[in-house]
PDB file of N, CA and C in Angstrom:
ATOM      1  N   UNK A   1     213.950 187.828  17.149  1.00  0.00           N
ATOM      2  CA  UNK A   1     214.645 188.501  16.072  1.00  0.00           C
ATOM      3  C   UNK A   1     214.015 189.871  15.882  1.00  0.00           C
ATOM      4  N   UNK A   2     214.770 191.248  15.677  1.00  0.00           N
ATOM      5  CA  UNK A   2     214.349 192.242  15.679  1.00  0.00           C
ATOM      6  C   UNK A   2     213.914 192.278  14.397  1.00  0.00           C
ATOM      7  N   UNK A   3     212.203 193.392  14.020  1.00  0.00           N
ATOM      8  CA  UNK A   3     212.668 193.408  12.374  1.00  0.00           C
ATOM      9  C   UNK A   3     212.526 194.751  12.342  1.00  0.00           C
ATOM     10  N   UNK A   4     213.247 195.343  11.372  1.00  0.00           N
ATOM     11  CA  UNK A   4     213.542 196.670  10.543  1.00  0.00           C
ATOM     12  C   UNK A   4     212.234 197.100  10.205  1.00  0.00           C
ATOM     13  N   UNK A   5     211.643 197.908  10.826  1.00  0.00           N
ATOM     14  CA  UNK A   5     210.261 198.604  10.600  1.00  0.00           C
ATOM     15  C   UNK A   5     210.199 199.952   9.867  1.00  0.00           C
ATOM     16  N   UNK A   6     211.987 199.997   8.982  1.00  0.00           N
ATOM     17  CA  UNK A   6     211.587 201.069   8.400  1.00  0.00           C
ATOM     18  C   UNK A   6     211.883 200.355   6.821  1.00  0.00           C
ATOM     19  N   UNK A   7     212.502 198.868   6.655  1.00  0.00           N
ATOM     20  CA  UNK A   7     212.762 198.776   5.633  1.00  0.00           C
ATOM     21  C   UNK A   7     211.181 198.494   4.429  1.00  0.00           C
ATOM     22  N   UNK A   8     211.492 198.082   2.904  1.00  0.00           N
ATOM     23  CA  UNK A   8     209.980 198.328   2.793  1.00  0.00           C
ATOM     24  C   UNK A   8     209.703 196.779   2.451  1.00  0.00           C
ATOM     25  N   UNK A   9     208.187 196.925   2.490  1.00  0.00           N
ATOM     26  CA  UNK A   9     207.370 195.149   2.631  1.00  0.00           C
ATOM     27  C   UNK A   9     207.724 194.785   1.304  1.00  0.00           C
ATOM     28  N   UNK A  10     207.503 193.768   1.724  1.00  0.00           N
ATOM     29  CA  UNK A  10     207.597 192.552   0.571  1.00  0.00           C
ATOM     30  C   UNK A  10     206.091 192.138  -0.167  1.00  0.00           C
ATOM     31  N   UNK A  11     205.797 192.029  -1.059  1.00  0.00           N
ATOM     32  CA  UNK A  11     204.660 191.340  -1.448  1.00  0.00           C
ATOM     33  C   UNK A  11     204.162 190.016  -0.714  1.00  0.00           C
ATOM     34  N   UNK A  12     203.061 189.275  -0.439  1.00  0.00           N
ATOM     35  CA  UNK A  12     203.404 188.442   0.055  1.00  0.00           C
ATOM     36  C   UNK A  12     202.689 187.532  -0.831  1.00  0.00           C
ATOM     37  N   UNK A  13     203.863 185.858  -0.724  1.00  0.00           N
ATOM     38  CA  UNK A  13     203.662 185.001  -1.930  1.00  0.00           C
ATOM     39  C   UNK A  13     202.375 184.130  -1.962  1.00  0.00           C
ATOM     40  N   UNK A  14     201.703 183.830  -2.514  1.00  0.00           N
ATOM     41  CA  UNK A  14     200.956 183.056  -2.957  1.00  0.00           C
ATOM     42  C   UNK A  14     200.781 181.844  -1.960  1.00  0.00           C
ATOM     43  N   UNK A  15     199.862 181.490  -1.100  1.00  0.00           N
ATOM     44  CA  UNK A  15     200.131 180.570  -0.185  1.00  0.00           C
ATOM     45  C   UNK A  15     198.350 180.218  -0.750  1.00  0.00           C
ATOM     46  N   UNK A  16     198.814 178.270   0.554  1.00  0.00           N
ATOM     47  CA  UNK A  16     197.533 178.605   0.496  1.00  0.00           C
ATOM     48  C   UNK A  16     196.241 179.050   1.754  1.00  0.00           C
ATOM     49  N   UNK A  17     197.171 179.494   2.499  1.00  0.00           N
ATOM     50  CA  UNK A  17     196.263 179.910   3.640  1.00  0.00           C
ATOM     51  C   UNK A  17     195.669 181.360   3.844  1.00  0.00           C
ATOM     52  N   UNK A  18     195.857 181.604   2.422  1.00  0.00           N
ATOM     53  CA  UNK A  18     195.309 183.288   2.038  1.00  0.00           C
ATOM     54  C   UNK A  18     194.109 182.698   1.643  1.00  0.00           C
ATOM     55  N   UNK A  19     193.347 183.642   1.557  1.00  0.00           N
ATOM     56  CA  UNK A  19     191.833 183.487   1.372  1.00  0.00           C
ATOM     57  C   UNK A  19     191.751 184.951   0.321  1.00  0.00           C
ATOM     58  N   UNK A  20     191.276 184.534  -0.289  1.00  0.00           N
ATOM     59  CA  UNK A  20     190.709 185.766  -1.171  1.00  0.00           C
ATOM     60  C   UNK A  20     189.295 186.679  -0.732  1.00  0.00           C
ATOM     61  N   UNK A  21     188.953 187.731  -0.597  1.00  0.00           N
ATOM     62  CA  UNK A  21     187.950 188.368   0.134  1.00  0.00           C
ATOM     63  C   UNK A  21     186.624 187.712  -0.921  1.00  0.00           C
ATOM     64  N   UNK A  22     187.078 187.409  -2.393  1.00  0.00           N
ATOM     65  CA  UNK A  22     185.242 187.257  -2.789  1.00  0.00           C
ATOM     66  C   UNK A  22     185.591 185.639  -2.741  1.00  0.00           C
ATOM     67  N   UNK A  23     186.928 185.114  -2.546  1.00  0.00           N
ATOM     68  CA  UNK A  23     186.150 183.576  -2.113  1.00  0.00           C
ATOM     69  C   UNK A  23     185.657 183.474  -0.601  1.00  0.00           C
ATOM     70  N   UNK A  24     185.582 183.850   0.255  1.00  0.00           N
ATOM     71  CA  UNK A  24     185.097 184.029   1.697  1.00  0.00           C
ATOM     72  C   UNK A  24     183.334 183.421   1.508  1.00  0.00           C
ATOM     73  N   UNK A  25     183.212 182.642   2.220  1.00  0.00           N
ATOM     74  CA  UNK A  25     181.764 182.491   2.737  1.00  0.00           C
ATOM     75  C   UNK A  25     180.961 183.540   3.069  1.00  0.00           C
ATOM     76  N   UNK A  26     179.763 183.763   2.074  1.00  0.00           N
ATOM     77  CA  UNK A  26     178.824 184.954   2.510  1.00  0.00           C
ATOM     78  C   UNK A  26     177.900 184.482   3.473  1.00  0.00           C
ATOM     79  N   UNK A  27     178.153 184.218   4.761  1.00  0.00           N
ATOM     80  CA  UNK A  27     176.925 183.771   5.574  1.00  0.00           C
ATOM     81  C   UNK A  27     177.064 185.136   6.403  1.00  0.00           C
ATOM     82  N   UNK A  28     175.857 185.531   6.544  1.00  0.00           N
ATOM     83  CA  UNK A  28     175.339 186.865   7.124  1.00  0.00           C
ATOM     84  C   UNK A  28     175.778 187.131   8.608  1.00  0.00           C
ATOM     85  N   UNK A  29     176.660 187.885   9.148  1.00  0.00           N
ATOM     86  CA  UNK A  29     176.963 188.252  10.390  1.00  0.00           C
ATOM     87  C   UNK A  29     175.843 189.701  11.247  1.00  0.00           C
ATOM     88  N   UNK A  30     176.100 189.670  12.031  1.00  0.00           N
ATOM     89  CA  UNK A  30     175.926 190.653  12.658  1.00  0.00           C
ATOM     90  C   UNK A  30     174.201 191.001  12.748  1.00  0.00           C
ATOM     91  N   UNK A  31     173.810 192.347  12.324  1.00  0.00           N
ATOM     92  CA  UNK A  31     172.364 192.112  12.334  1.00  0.00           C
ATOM     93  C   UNK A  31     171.726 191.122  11.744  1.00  0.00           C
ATOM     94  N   UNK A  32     172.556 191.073  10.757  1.00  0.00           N
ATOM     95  CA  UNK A  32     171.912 190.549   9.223  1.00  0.00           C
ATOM     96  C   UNK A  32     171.605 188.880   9.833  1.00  0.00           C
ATOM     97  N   UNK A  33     172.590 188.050  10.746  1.00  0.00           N
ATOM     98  CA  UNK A  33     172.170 187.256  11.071  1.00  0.00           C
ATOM     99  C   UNK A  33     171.167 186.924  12.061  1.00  0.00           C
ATOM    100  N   UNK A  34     170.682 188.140  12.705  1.00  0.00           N
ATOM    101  CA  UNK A  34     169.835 188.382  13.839  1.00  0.00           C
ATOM    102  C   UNK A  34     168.057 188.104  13.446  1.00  0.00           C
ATOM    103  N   UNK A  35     168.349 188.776  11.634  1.00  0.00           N
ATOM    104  CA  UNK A  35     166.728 188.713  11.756  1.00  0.00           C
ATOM    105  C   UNK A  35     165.771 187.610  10.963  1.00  0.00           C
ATOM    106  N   UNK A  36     164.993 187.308  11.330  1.00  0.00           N
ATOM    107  CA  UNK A  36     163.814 186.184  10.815  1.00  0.00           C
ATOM    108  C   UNK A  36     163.454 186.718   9.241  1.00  0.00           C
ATOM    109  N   UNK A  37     163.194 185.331   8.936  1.00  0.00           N
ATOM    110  CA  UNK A  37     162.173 185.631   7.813  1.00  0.00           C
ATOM    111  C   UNK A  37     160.836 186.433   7.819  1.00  0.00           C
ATOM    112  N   UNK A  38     160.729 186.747   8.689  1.00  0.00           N
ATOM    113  CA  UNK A  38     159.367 187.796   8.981  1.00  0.00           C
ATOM    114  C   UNK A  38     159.099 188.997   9.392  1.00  0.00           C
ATOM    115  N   UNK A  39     161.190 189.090   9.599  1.00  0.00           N
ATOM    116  CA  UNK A  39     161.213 190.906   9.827  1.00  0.00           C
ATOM    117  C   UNK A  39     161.367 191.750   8.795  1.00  0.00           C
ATOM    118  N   UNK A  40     160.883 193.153   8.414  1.00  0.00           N
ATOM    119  CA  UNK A  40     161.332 193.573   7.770  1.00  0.00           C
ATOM    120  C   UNK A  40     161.748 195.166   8.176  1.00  0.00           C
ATOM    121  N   UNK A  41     162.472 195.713   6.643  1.00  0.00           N
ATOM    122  CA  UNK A  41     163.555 196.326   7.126  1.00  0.00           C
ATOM    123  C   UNK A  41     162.618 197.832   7.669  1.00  0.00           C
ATOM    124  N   UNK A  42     161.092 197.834   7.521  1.00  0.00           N
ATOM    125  CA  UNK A  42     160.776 198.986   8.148  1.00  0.00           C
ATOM    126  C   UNK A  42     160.498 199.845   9.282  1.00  0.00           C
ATOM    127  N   UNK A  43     160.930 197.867  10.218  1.00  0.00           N
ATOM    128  CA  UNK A  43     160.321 197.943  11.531  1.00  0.00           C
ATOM    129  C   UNK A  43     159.415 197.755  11.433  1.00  0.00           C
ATOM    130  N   UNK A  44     158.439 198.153  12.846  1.00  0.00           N
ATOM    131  CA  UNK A  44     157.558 197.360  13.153  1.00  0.00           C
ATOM    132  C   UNK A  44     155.901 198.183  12.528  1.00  0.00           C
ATOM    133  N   UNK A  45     155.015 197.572  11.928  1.00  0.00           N
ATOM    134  CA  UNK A  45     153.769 198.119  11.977  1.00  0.00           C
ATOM    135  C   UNK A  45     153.047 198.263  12.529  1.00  0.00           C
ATOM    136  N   UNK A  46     152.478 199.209  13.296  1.00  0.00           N
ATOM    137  CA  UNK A  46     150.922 199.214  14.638  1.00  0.00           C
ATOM    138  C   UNK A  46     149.784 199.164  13.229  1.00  0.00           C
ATOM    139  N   UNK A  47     148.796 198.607  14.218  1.00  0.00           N
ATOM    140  CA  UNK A  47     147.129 198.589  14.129  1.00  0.00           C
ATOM    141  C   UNK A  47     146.924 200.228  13.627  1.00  0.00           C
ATOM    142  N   UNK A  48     146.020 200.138  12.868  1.00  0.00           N
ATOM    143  CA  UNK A  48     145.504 201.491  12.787  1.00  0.00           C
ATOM    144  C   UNK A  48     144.738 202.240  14.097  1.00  0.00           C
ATOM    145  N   UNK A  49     144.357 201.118  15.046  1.00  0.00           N
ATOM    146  CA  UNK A  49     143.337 201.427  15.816  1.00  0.00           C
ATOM    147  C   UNK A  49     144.665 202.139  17.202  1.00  0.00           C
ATOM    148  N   UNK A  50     146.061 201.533  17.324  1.00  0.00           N
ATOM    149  CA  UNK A  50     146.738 202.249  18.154  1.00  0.00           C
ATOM    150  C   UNK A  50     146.798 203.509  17.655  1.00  0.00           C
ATOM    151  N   UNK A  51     147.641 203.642  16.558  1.00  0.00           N
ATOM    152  CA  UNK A  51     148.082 204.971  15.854  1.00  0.00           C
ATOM    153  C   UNK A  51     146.999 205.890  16.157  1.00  0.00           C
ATOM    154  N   UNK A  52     145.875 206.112  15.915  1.00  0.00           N
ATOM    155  CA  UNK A  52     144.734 206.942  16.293  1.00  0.00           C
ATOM    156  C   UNK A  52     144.532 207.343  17.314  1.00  0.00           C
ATOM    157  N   UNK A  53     144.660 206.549  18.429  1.00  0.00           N
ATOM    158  CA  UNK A  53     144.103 206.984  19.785  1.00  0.00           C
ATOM    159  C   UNK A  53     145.304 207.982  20.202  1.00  0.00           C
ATOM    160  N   UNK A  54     144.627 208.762  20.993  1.00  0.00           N
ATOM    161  CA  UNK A  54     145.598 209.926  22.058  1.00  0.00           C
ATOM    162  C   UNK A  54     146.534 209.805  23.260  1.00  0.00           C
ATOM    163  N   UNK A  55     147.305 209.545  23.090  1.00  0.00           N
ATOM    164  CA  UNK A  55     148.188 209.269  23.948  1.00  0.00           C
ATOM    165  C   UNK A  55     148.527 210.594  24.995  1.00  0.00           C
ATOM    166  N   UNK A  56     147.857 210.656  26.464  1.00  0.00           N
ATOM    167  CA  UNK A  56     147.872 211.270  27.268  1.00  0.00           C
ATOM    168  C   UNK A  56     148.787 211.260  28.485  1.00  0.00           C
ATOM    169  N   UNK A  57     149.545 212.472  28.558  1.00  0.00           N
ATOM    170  CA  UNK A  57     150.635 211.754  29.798  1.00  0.00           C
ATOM    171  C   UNK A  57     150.442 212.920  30.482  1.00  0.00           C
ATOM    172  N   UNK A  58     150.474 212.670  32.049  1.00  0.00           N
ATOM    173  CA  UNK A  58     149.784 213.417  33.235  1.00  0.00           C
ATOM    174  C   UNK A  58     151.756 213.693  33.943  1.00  0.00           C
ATOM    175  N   UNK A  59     151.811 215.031  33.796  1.00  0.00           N
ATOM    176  CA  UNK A  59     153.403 215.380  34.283  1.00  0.00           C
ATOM    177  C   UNK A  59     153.001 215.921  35.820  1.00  0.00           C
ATOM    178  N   UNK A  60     153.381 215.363  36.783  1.00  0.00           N
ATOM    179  CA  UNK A  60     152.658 216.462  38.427  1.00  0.00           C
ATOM    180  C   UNK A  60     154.022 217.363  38.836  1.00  0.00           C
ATOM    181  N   UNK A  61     153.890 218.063  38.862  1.00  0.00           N
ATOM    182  CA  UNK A  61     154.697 219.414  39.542  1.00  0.00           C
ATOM    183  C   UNK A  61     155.412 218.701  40.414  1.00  0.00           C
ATOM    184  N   UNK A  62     156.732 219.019  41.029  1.00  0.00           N
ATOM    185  CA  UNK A  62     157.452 218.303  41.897  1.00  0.00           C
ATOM    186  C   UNK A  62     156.803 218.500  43.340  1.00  0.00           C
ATOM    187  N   UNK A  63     156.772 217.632  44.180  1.00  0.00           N
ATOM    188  CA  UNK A  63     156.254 217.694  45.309  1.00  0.00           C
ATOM    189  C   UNK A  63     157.571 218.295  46.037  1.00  0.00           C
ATOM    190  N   UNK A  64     156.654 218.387  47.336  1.00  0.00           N
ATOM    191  CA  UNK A  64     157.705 219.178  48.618  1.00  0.00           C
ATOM    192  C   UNK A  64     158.623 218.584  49.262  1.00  0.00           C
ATOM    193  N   UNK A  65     158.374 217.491  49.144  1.00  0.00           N
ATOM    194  CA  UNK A  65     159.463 216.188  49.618  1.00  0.00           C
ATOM    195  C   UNK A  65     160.612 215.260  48.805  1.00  0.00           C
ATOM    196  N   UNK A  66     160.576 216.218  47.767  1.00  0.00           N
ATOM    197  CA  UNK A  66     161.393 216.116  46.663  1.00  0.00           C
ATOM    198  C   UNK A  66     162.270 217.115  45.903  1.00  0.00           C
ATOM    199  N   UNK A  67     163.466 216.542  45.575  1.00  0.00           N
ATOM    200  CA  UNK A  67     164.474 217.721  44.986  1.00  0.00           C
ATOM    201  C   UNK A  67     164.995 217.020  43.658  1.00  0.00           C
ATOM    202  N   UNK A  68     165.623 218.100  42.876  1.00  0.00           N
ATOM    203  CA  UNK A  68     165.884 217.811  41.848  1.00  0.00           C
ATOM    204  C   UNK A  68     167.563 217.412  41.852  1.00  0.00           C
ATOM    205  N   UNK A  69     168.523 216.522  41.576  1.00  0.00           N
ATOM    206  CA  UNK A  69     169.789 216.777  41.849  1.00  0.00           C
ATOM    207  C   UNK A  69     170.551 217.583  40.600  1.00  0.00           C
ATOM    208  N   UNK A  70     171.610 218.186  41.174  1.00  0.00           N
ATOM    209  CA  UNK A  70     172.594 219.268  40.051  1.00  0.00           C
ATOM    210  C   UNK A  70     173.433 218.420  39.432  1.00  0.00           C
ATOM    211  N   UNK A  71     173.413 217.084  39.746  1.00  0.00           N
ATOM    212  CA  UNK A  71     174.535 216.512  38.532  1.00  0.00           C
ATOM    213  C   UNK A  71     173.488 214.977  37.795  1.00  0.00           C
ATOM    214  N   UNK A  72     172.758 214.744  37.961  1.00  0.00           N
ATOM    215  CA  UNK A  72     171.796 213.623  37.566  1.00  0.00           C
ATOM    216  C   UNK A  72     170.685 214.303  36.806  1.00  0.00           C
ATOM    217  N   UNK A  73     170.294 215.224  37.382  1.00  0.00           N
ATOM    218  CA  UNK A  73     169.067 215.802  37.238  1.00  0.00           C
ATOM    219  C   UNK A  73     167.935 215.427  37.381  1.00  0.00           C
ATOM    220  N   UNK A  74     167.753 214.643  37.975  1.00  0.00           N
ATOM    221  CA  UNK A  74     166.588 213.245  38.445  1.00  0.00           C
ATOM    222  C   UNK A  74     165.960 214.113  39.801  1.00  0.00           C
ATOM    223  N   UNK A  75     164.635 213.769  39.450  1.00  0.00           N
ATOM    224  CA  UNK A  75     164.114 214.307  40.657  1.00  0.00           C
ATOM    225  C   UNK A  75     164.250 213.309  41.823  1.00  0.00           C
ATOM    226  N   UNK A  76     164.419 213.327  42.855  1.00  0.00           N
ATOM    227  CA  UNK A  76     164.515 212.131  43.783  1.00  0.00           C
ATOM    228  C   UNK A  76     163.711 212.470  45.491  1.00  0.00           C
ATOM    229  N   UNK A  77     163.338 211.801  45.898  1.00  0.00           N
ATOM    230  CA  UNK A  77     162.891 211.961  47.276  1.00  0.00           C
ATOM    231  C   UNK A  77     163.533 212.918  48.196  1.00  0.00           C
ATOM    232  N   UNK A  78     163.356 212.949  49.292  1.00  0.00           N
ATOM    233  CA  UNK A  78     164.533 214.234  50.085  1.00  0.00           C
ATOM    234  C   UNK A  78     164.912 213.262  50.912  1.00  0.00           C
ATOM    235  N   UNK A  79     164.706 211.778  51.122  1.00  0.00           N
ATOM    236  CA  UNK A  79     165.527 210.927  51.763  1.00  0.00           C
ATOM    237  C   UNK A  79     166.970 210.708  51.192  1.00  0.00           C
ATOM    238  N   UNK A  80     166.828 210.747  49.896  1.00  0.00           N
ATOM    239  CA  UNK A  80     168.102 210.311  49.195  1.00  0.00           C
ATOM    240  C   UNK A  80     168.979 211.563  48.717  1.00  0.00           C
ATOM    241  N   UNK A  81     169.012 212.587  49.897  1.00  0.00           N
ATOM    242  CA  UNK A  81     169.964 213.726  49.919  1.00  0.00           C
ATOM    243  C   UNK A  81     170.766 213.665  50.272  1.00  0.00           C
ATOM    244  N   UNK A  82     172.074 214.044  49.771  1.00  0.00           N
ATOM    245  CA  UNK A  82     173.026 213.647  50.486  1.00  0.00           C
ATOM    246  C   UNK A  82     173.633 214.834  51.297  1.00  0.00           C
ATOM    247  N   UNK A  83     173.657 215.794  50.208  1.00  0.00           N
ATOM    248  CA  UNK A  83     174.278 217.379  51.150  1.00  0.00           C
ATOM    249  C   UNK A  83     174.048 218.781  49.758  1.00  0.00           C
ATOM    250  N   UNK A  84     173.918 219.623  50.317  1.00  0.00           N
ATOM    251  CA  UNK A  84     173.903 220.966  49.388  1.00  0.00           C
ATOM    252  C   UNK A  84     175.030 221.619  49.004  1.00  0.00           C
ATOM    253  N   UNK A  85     175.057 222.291  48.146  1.00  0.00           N
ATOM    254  CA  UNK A  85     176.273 223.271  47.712  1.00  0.00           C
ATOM    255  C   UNK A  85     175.491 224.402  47.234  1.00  0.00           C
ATOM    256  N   UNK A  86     176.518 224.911  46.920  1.00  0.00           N
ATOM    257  CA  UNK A  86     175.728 226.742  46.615  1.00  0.00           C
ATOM    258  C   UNK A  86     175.243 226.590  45.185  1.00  0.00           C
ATOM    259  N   UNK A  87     175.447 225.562  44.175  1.00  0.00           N
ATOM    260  CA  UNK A  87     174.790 224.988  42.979  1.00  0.00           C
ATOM    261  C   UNK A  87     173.416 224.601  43.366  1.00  0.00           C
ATOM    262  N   UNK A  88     173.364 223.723  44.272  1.00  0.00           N
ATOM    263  CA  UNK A  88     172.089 222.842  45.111  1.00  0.00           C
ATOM    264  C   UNK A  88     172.268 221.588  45.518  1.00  0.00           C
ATOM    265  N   UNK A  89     171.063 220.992  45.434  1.00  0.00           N
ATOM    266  CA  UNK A  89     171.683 219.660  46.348  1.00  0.00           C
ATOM    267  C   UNK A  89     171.939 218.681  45.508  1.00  0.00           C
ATOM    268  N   UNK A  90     172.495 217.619  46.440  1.00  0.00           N
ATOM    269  CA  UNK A  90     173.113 216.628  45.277  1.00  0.00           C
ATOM    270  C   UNK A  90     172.899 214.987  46.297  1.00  0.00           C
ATOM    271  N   UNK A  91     172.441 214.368  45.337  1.00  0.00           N
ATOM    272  CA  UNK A  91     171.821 212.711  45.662  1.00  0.00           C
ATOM    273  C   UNK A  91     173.178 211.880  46.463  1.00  0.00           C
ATOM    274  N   UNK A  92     172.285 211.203  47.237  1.00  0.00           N
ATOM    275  CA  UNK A  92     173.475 209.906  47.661  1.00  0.00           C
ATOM    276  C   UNK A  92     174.529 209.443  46.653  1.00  0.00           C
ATOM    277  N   UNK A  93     173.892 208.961  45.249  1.00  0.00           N
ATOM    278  CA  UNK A  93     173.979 207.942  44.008  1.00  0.00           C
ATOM    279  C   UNK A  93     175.606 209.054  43.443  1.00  0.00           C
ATOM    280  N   UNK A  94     175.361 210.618  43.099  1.00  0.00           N
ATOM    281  CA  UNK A  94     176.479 211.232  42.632  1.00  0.00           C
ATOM    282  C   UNK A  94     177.398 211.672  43.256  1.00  0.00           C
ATOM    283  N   UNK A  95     176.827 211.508  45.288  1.00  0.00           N
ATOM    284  CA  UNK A  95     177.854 212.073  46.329  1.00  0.00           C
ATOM    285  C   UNK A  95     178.909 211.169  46.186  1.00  0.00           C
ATOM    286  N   UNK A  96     178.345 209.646  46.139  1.00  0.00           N
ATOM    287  CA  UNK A  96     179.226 208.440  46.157  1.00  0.00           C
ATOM    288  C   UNK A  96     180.406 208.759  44.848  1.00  0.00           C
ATOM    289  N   UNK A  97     180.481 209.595  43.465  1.00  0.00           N
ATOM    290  CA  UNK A  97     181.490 209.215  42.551  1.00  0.00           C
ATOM    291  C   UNK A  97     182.083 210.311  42.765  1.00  0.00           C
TER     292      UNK A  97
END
């Protein structure tokens, strides 16, 4: 049966397979059901003794046997070259898409 999608709605009657939104069961979905009694909402706390120490990270200059690709930007070996353009070269991984 076609229906008239321009005529206007009807209220709809009183049944009982309507649910009212504040009679609905409040059982917690989503995160809310995810977390323990022992999480809280600030995340996580470190030791004082991590927080203090220096966190040192050693970056090495790109080696010679390595290129950077123009659409990944990942530095990668010069095995996994696939071919150059006048941009530069470009990896197996982005030749393939």
């Amino acid at each position: 049966m076609a229906a008239d999608c321009d005529a206007p709605r009807n209220a709809p009657e009183a049944d009982d397979n309507v649910v009212s939104i504040d009679a609905r069961a409040t059982t917690p979905t989503g995160l809310a059901a995810d977390l323990d009694d022992g999480d809280s909402a600030d995340g996580f706390e470190l030791e004082a003794s991590v927080v203090d120490e220096a966190l040192d990270v050693v970056v090495l200059p790109m080696q010679e046997n390595e290129f950077t690709c123009i659409k990944c930007f990942l530095v990668r070996p010069r095995i996994q070259l696939d071919h150059e353009t006048k941009l530069g070269p470009v990896c197996v991984e982005c030749a393939a898409l």
